[in-house]
Protein backbone atom coordinates (compact mmCIF):
# COMPACT_ATOMS: atom_id res chain seq x y z
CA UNK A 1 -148.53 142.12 -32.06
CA UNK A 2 -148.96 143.34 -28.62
CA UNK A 3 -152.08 141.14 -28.03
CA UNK A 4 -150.49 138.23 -29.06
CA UNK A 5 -147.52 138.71 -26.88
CA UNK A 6 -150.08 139.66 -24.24
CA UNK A 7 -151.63 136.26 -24.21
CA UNK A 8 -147.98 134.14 -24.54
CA UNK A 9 -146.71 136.09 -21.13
CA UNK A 10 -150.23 134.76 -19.04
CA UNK A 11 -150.36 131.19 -20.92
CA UNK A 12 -145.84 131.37 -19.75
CA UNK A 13 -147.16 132.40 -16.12
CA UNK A 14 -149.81 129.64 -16.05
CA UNK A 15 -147.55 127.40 -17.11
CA UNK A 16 -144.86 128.64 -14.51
CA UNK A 17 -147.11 128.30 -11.73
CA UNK A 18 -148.73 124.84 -12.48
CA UNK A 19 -145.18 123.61 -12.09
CA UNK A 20 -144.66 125.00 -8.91
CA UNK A 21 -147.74 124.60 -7.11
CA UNK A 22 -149.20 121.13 -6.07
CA UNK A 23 -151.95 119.58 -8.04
CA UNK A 24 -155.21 120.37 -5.86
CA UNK A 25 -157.10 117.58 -4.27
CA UNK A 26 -160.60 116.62 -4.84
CA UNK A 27 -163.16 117.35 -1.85
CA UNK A 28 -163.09 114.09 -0.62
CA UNK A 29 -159.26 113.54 0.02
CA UNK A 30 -159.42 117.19 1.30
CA UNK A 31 -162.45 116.50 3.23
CA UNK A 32 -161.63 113.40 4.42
CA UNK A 33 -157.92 114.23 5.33
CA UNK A 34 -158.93 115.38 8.74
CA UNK A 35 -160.62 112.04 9.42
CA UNK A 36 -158.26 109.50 8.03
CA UNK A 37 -158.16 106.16 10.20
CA UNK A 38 -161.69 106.57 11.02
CA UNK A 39 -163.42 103.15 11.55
CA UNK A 40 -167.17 103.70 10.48
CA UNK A 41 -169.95 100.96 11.47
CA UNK A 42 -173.08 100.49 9.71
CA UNK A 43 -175.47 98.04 10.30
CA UNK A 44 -178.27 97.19 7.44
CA UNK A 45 -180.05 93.85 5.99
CA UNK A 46 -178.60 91.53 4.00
CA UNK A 47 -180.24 93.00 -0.03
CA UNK A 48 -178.89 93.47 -2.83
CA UNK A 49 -178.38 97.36 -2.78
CA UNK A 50 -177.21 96.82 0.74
CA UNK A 51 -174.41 94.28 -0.33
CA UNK A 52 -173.47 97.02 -3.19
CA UNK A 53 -172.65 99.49 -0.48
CA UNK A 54 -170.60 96.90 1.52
CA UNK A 55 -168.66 95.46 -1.30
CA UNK A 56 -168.62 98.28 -3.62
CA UNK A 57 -169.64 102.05 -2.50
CA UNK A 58 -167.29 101.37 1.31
CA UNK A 59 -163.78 100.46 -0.44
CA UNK A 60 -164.23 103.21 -2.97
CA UNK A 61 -165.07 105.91 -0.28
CA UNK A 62 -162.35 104.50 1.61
CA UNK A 63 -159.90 104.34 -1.37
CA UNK A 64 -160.84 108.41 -1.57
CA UNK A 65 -160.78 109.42 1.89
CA UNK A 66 -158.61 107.33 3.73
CA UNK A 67 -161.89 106.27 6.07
CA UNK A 68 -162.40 102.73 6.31
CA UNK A 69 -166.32 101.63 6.82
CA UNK A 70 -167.41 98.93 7.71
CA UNK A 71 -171.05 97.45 7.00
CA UNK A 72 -172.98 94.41 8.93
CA UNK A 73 -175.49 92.79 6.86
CA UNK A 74 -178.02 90.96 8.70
CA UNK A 75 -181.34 89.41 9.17
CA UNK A 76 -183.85 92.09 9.00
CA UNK A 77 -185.20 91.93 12.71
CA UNK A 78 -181.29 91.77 13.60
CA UNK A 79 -180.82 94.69 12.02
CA UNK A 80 -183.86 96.49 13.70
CA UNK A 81 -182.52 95.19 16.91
CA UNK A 82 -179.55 95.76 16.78
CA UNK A 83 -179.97 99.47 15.58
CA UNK A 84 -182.80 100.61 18.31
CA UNK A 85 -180.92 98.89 21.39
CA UNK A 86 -177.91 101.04 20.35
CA UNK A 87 -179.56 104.37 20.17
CA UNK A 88 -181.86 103.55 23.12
CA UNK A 89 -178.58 102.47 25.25
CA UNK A 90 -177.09 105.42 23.61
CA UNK A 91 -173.81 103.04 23.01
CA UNK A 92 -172.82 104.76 19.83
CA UNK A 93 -171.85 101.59 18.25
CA UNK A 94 -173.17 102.51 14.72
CA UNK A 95 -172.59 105.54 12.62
CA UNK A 96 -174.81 104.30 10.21
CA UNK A 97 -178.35 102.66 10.26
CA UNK A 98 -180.95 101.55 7.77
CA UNK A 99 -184.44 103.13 8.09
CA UNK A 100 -186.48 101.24 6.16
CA UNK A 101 -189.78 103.56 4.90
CA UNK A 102 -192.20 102.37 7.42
CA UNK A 103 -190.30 102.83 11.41
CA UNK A 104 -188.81 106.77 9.84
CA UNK A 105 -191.42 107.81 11.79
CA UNK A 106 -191.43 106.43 14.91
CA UNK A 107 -187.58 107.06 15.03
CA UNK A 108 -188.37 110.72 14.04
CA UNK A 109 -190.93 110.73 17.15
CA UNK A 110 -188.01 109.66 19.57
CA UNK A 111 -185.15 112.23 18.32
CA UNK A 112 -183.04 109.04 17.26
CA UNK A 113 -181.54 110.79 14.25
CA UNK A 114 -179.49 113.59 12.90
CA UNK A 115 -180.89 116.23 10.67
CA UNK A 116 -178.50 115.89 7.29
CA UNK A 117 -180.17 118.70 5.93
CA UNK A 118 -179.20 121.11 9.29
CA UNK A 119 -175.79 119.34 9.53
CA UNK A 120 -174.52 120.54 5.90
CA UNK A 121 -175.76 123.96 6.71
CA UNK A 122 -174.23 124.46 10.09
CA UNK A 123 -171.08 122.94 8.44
CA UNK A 124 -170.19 123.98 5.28
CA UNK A 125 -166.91 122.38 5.01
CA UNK A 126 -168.71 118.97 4.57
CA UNK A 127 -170.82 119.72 2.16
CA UNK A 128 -169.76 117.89 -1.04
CA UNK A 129 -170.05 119.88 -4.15
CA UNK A 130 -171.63 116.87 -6.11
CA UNK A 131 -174.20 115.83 -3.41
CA UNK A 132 -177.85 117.63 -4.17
CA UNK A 133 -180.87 116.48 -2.07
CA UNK A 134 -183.09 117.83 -5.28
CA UNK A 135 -181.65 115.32 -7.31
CA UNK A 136 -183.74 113.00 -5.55
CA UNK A 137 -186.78 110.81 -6.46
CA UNK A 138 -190.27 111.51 -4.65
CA UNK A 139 -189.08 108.15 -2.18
CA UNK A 140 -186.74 110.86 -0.24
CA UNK A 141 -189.95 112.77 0.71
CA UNK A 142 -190.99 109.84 3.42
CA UNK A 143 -187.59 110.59 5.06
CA UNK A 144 -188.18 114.37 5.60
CA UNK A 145 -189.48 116.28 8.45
CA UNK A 146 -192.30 118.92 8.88
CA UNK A 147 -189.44 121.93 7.87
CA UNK A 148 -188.42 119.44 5.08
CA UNK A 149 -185.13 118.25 5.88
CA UNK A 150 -183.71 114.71 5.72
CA UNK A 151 -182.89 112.16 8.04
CA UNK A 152 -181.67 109.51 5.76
CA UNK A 153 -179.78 109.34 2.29
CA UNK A 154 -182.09 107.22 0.00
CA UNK A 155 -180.68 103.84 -0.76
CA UNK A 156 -183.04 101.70 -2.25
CA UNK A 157 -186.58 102.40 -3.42
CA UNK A 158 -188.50 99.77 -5.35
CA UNK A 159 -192.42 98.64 -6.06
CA UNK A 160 -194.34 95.21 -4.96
CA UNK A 161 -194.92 93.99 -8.93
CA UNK A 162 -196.32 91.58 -10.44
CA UNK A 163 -193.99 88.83 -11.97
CA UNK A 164 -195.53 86.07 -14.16
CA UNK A 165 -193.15 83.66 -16.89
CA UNK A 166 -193.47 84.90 -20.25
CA UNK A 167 -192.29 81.61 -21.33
CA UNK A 168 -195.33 79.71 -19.66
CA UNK A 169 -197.66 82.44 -20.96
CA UNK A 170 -196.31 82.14 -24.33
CA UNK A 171 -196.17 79.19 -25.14
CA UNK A 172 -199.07 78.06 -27.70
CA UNK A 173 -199.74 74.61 -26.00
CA UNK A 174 -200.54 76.13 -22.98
CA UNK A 175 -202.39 79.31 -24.16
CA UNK A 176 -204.82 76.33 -26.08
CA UNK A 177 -205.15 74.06 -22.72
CA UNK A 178 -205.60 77.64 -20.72
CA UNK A 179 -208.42 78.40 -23.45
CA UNK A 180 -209.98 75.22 -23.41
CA UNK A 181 -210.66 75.13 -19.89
CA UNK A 182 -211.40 78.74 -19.08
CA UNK A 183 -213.05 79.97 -22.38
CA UNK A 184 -209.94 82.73 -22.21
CA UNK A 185 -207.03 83.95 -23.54
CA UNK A 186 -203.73 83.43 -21.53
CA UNK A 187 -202.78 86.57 -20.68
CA UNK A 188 -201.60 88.80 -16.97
CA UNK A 189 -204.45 89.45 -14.89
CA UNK A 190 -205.64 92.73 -14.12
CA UNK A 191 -208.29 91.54 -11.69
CA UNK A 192 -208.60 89.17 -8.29
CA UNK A 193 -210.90 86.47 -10.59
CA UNK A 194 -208.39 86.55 -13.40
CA UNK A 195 -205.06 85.80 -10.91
CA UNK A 196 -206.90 82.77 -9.01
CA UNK A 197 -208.11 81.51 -12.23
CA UNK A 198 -204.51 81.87 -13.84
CA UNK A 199 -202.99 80.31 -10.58
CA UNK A 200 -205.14 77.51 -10.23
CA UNK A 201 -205.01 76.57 -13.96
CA UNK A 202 -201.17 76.54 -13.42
CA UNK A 203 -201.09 74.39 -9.90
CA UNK A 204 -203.12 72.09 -11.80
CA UNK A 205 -201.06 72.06 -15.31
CA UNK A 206 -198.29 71.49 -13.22
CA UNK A 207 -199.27 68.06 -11.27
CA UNK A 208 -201.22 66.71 -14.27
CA UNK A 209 -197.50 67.10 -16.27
CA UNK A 210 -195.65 66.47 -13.49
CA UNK A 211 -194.17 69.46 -13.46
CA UNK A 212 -192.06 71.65 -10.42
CA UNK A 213 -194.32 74.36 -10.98
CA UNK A 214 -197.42 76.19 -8.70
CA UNK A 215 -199.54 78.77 -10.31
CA UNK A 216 -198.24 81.42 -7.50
CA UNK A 217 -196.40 82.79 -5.06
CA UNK A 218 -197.42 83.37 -1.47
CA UNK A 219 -195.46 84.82 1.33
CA UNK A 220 -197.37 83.25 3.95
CA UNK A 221 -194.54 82.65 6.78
CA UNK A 222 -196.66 81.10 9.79
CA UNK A 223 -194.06 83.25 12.08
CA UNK A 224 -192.85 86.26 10.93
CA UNK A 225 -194.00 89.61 9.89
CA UNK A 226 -193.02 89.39 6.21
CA UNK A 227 -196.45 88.01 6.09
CA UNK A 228 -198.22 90.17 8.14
CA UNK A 229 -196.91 93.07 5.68
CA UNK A 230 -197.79 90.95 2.39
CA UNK A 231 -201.48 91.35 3.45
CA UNK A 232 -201.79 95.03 4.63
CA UNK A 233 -199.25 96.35 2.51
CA UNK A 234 -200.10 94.02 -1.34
CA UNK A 235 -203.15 92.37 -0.55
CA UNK A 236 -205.44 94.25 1.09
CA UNK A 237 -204.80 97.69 -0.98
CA UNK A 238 -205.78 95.85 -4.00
CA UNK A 239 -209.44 95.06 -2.32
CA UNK A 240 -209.56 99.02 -1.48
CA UNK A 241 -208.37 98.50 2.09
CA UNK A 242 -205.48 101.11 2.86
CA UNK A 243 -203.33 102.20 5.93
CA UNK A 244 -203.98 98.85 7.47
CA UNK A 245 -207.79 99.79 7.57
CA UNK A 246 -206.91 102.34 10.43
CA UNK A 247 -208.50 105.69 9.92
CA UNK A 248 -206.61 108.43 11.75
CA UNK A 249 -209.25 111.05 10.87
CA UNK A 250 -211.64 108.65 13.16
CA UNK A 251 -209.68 108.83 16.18
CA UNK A 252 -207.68 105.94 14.63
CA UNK A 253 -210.65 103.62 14.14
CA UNK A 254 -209.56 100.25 13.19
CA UNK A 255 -213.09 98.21 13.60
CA UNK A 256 -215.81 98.88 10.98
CA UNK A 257 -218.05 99.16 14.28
CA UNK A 258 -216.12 102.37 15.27
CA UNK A 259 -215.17 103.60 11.45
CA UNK A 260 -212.42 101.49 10.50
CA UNK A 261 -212.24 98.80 7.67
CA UNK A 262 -209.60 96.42 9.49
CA UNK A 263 -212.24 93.70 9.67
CA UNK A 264 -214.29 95.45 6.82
CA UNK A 265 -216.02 92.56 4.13
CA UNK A 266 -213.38 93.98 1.51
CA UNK A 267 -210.75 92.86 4.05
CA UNK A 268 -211.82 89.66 4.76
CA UNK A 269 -212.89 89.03 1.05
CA UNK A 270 -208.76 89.94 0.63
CA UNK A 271 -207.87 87.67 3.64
CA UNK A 272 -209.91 84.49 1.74
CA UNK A 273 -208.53 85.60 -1.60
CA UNK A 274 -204.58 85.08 -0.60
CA UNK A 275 -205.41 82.25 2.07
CA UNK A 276 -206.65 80.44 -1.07
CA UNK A 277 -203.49 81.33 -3.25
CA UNK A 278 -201.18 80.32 -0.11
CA UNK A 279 -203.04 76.70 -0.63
CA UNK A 280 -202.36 76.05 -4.00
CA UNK A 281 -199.00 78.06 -4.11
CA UNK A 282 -195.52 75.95 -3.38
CA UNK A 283 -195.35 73.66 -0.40
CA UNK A 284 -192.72 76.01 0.94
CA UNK A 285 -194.87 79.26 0.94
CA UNK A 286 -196.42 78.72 4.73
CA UNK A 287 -192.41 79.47 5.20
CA UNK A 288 -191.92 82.34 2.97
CA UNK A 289 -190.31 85.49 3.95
CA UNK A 290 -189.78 88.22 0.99
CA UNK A 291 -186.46 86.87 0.24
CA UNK A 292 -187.95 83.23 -0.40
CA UNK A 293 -190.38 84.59 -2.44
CA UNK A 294 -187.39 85.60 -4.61
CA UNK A 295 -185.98 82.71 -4.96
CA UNK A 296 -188.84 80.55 -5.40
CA UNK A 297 -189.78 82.75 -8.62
CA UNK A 298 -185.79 82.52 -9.60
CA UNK A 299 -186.07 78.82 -9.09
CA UNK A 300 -188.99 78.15 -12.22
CA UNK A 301 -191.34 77.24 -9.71
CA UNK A 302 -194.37 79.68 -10.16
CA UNK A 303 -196.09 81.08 -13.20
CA UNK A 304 -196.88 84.36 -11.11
CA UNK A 305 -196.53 86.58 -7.96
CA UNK A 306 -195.81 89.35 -6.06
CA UNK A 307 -192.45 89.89 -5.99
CA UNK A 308 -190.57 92.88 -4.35
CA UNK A 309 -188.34 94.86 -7.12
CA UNK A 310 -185.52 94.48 -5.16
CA UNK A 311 -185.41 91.22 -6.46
CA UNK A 312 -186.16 91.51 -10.35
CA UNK A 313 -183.17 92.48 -11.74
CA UNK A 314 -181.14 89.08 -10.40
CA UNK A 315 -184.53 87.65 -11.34
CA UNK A 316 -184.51 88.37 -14.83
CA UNK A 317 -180.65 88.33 -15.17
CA UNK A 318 -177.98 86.70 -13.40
CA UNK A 319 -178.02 82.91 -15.03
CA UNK A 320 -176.12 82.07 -11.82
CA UNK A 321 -178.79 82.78 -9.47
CA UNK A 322 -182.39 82.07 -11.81
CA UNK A 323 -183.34 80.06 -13.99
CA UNK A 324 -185.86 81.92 -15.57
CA UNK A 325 -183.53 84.96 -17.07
CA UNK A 326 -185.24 86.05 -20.34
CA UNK A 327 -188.72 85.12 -19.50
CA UNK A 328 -189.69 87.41 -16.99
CA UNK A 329 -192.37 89.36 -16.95
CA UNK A 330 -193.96 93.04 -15.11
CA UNK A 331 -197.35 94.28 -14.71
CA UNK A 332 -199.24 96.28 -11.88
CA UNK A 333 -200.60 93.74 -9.61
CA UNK A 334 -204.25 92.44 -9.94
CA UNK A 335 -207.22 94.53 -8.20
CA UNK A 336 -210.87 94.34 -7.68
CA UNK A 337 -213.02 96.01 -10.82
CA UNK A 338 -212.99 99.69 -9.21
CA UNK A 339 -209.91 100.02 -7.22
CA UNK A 340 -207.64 101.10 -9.92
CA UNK A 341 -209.95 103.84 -10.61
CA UNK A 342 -209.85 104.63 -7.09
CA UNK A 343 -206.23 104.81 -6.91
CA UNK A 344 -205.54 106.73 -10.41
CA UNK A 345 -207.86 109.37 -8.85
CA UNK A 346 -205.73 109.70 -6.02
CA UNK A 347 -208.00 107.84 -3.45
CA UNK A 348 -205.95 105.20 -2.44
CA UNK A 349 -202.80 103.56 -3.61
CA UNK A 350 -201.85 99.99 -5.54
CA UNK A 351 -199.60 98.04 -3.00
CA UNK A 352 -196.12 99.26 -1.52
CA UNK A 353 -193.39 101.76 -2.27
CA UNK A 354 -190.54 99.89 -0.13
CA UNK A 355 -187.31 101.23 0.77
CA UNK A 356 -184.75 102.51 2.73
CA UNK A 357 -181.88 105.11 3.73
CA UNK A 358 -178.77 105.29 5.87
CA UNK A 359 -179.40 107.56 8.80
CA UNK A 360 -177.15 109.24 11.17
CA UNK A 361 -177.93 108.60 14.88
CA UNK A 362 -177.29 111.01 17.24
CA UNK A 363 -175.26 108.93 19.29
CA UNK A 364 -172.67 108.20 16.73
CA UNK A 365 -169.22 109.19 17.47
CA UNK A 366 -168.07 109.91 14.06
CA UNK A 367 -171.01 112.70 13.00
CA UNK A 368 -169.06 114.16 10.71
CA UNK A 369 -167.21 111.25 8.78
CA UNK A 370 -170.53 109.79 8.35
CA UNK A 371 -171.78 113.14 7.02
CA UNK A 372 -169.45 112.74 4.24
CA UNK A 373 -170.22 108.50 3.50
CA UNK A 374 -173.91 109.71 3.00
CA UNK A 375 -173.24 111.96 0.75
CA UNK A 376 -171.11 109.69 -1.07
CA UNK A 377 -173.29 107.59 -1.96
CA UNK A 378 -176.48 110.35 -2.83
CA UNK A 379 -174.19 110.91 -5.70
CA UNK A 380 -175.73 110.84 -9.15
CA UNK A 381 -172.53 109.52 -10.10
CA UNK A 382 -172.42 106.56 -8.23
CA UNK A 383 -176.27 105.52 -9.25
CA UNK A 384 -176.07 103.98 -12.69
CA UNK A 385 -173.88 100.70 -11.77
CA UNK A 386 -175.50 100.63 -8.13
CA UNK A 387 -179.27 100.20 -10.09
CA UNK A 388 -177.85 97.72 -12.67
CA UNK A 389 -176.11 95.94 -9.63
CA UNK A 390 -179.89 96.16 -8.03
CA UNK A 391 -183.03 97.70 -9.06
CA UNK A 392 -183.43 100.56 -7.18
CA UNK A 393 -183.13 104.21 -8.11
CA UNK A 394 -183.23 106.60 -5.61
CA UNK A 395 -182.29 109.63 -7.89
CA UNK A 396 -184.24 111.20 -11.24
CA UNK A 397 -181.21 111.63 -13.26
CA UNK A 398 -180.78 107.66 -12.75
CA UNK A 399 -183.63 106.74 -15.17
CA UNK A 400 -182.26 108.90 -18.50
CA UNK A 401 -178.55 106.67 -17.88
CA UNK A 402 -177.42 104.38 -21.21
CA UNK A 403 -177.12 101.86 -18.73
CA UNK A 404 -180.45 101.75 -17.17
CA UNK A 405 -182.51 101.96 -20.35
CA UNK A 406 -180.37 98.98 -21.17
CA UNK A 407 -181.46 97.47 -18.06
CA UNK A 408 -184.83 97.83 -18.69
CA UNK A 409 -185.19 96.50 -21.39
CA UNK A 410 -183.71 93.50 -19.88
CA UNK A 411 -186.36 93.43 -17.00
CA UNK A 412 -189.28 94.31 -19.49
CA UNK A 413 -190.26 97.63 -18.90
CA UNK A 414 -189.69 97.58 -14.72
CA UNK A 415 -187.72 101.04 -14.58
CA UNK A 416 -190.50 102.57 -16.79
CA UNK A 417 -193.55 101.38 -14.45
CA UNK A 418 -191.27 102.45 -11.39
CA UNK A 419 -190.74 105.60 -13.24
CA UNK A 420 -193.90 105.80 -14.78
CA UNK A 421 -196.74 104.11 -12.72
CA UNK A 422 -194.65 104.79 -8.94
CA UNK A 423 -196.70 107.74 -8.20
CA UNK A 424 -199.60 104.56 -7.33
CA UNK A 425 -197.87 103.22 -4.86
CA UNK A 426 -197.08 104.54 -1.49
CA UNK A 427 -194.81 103.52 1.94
CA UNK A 428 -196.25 102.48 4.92
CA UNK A 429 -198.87 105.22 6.98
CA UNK A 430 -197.30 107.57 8.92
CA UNK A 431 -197.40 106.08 12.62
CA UNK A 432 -195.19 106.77 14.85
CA UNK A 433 -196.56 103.14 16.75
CA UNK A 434 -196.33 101.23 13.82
CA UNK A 435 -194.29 98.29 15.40
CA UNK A 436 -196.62 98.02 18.35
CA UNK A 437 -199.56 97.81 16.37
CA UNK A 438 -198.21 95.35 14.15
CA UNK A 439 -196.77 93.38 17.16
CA UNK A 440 -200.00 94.06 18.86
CA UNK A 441 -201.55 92.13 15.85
CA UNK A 442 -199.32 89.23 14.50
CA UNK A 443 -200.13 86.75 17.01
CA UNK A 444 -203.58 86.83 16.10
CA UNK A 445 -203.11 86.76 12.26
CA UNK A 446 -200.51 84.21 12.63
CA UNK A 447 -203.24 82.05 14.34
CA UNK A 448 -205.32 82.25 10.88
CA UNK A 449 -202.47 81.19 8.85
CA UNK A 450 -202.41 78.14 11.08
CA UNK A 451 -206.00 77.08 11.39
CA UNK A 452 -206.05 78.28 14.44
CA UNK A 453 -209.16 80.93 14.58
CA UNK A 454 -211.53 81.59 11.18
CA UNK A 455 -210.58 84.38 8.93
CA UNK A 456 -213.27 87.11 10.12
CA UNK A 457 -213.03 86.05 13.42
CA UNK A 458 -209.47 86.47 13.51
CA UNK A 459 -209.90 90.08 11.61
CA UNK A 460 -212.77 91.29 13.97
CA UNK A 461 -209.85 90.52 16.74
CA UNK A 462 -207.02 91.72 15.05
CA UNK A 463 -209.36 95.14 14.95
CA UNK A 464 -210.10 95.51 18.63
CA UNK A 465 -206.52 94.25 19.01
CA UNK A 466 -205.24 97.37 17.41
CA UNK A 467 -207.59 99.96 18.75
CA UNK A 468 -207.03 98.24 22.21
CA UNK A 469 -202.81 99.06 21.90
CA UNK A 470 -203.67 102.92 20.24
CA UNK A 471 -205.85 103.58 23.26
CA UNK A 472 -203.06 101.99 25.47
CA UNK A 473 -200.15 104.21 23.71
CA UNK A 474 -202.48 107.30 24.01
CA UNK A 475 -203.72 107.48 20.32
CA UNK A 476 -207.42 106.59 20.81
CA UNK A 477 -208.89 109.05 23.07
């Protein structure tokens, strides 16, 4: 009896008391009380995931906190522009960047960014109680210092893959004209000879029929770096060239003469391989960025390619955008005989890990409000819809979601190779002078693409080229 009435007086006084005292706010209306009216500015490329955050992740954060950010979607040199002048002005005019994989260190090198890590310690009051950096993928280890704190909140992480129409490669009449003329079964390529053999069988299927369609992509823009990075950063790796062919254990060698493999016979046996594919890809290839590349694929006009994930879930399913939903599909991309060897035994790596995070710079005048918009969307909560939306997944618990393994299904297996088969890829090498080397270099290369200069002639430049700019930026010693 007296236990019972023991436990009716405390459930009475809970009762009492959660009628008198005011329902208590979440941590983000409590956290962002303080900074209510706040105009944020973030400035990013015009993707997919970055489009989610603009029309999606900013009015919900908004809706919770009362601060209001706005994102600027851009071009991507824009966006690099537009983001270095401001730090190295020190205008403040973004609280939010994008760091794509490759310039994080060269950013890191000039003190551009804040420490999130540090920040959250220093302040515990903005620490959000649902925002873990553990939860993240591998990807978030490119954006970490020496001590192993972050500078950016992963946004988008995603894997160079190889697309090719299940529809074309399917399809009985074809897989007997593909046999007749080859002696082989239709199938995706796993080496260099299989891919040019598939792609010019296709280019040629498709003007004897009078068809729209090329055998493969090629983003081969004459004039801007897009294809500068499909050849060090897809092409080459495949041939067993990696970091660009710069060896930093050999004083950063770039020429074969001094260590390097820049201008190395794999490399120019990769340059001839994709200058070939580039001539028997789509007429509008020599003006291919990555986004083009997209769209091309979307469009029914190639039976294969390269194609950045970024792009493969609108690919394979938004009828509004492709025309190819259904048939699409994923394998690793096509090497020479001993390279995936190489790579599996951790000598080298397949083609790209792309991707980005929002960054803090130090000039920003709203630190802390920012502090809390990163968090927000590091959230495991806010991943599943935001990877459907566009296939990236920047956090582990993201691949085990209903929703995803739904998804993948959809894009035939792409989550499970990310998940699966990522560990082979890998970002860009750490230098801090990557944009001088590359801008060092592109004028040459670009002369290739045009006719300009021969392919190893143009390499064997492109190598002094870049050992010429280390030794001017203090590198080469």
């Amino acid at each position: 009896m007296i236990r019972k009435s023991g436990i009716g007086l405390a459930a009475l006084t809970l009762a009492l008391m959660t009628t008198v005292l005011p329902a208590h706010a979440d941590f983000w209306s409590d956290a962002g009380a303080k900074y209510k009216g706040v105009v944020l500015h973030g400035v990013t490329e015009s993707t997919p995931p970055s489009n989610y955050i603009k029309d999606v992740l900013a009015p919900e954060f908004e809706k919770k906190t009362g601060i209001k950010v706005e994102i600027e979607t851009t071009s991507w040199d824009q966006m690099y522009d537009k983001a270095i002048k401001d730090m190295e002005a020190k205008t403040g005019i973004y609280d939010m960047i994008y760091i794509e994989q490759d310039i994080i260190y060269a950013y890191l090198a000039r003190n551009f960014l804040v420490d999130i890590t540090k920040s959250l310690k220093d302040d515990p009051s903005l620490k959000a109680p649902d925002y873990d950096e553990s939860h993240y993928t591998t990807f978030a280890n490119y954006f970490k210092n020496a001590d192993g704190d972050i500078f950016g909140t992963p946004m988008e992480a995603f894997i160079k893959v190889y697309l090719y129409r299940t529809d074309l490669f399917n399809d009985p009449k074809i897989q007997e004209a593909f046999k007749k003329e080859t002696g082989k079964d239709l199938k995706p390529a796993v080496t260099h000879e299989e891919y040019t053999q598939i792609a010019e069988f296709f280019t040629k299927y498709g003007k004897d029929n009078g068809l729209d369609l090329w055998g493969t992509t090629a983003q081969a823009h004459t004039g801007h770096p897009a294809s500068w990075y499909e050849f060090f950063e897809s092409i080459a790796p495949t041939f067993g060239v990696f970091n660009w062919g710069i060896d930093a254990s050999k004083n950063y060698a770039a020429s074969v003469e001094n260590g390097g493999t820049m201008n190395s016979a794999e490399s120019k046996a990769a340059m001839k391989y994709w200058l070939h594919l580039r001539d028997i890809a789509p007429p509008e290839s020599a003006a291919s960025t990555w986004t083009e590349v997209g769209t091309t694929f979307a469009a029914g006009r190639v039976a294969q390619g390269l194609v950045y994930g970024e792009n493969a879930a609108w690919i394979a399913s938004d009828a509004e955008k492709s025309k190819v939903v259904g048939n699409v599909g994923v394998a690793l991309p096509p090497t020479e005989p001993a390279v995936l060897a190489e790579v599996k035994a951790g000598k080298g790596y397949l083609g790209y890990y792309d991707g980005g995070a929002f960054g803090l710079p130090v000039t920003s005048k709203n630190k802390e409000a920012s502090l809390l918009f990163l968090q927000y969307i590091g959230q495991d909560s806010v991943q599943p819809d935001w990877a459907v939306a566009a296939p990236r997944i920047t956090n582990t618990a993201t691949y085990d979601d209903p929703k995803i393994i739904e998804m993948d299904k959809k894009l035939n297996g792409y989550y499970s190779m990310l998940k699966n088969d990522g560990k082979l890829f890998a970002g860009a090498p750490p230098y801090p002078f990557h944009a001088q080397v590359r801008e060092a270099t592109a004028p040459i290369f670009y002369k290739i693409l045009l006719g300009e200069v021969p392919s190893d002639e143009g390499l064997d430049q492109m190598a002094a080229a870049a050992e010429a700019e280390m030794k001017n930026l203090g590198y080469r010693k």
